[in-house]
Protein backbone atom coordinates (compact mmCIF):
# COMPACT_ATOMS: atom_id res chain seq x y z
CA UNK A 1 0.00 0.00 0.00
CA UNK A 2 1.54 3.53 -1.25
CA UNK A 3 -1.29 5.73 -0.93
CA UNK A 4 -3.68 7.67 1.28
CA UNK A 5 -6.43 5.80 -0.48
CA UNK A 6 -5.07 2.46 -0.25
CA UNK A 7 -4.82 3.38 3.82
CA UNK A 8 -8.34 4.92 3.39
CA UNK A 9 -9.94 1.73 2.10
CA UNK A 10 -8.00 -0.58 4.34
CA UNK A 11 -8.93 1.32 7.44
CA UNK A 12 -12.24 1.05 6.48
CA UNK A 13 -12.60 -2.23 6.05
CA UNK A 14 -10.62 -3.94 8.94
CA UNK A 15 -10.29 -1.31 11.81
CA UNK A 16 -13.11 -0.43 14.61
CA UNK A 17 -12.69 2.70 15.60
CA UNK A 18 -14.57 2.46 19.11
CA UNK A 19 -14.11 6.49 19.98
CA UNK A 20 -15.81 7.59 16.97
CA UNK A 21 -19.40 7.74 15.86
CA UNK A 22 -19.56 4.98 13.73
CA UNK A 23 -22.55 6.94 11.28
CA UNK A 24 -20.38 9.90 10.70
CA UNK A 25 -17.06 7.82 10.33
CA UNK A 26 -17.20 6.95 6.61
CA UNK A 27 -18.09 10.45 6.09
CA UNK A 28 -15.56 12.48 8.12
CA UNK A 29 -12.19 12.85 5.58
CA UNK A 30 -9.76 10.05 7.02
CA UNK A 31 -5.83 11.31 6.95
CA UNK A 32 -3.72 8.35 7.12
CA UNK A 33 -0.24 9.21 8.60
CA UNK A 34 3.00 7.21 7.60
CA UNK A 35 4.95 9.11 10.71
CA UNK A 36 5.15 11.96 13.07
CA UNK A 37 8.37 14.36 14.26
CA UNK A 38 8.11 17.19 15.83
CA UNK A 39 4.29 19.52 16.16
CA UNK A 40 4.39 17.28 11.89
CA UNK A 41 3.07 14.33 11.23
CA UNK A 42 3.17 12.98 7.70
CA UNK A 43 0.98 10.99 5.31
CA UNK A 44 1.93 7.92 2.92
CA UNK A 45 1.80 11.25 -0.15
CA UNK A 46 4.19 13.03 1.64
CA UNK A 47 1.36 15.59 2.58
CA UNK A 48 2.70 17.59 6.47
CA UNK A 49 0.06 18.81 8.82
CA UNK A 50 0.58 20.56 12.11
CA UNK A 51 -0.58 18.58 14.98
CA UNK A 52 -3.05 20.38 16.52
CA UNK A 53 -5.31 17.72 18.61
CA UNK A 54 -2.14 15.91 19.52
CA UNK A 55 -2.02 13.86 23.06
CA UNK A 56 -0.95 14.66 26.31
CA UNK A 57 3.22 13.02 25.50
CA UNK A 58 2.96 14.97 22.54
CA UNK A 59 2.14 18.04 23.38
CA UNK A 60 4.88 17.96 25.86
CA UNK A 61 7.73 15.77 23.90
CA UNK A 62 6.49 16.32 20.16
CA UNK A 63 6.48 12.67 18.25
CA UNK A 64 9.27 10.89 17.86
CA UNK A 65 11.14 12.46 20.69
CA UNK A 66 15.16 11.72 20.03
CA UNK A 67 15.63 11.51 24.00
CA UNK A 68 12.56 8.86 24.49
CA UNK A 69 13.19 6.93 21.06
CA UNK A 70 16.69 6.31 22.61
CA UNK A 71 15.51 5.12 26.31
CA UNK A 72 12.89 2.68 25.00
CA UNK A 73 14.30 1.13 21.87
């Protein structure tokens, strides 16, 4: 799989998603994202977006954190 579609399709047809309203799910535009570093993350077209709605470790590390990847790999 290479593209956001492939993801897209994929997603819908394997995952539960059991934080999300399953009626508007289909609906809602999916982003798949191949990685995140930094406030980025990154989809499979090479498309950034700002993290906005990141998580708590996020907002406070950023993804892929150089200190933490080193500690738990």
């Amino acid at each position: 799989m290479t593209t956001n579609q492939d993801w897209i399709q994929r997603d819908l047809s394997v995952l539960w998603h059991p934080c999300t309203q399953m009626k508007d799910h289909e609906r809602l535009p999916l982003i798949p994202i191949r990685r995140g570093q930094g406030v980025w993350l990154e989809d499979f077209e090479g498309q950034r977006y700002l993290d906005a709605i990141s998580s708590w470790w996020v907002n406070i590390f950023g993804h892929a954190n150089p200190r933490i990847n080193a500690r738990v790999t």
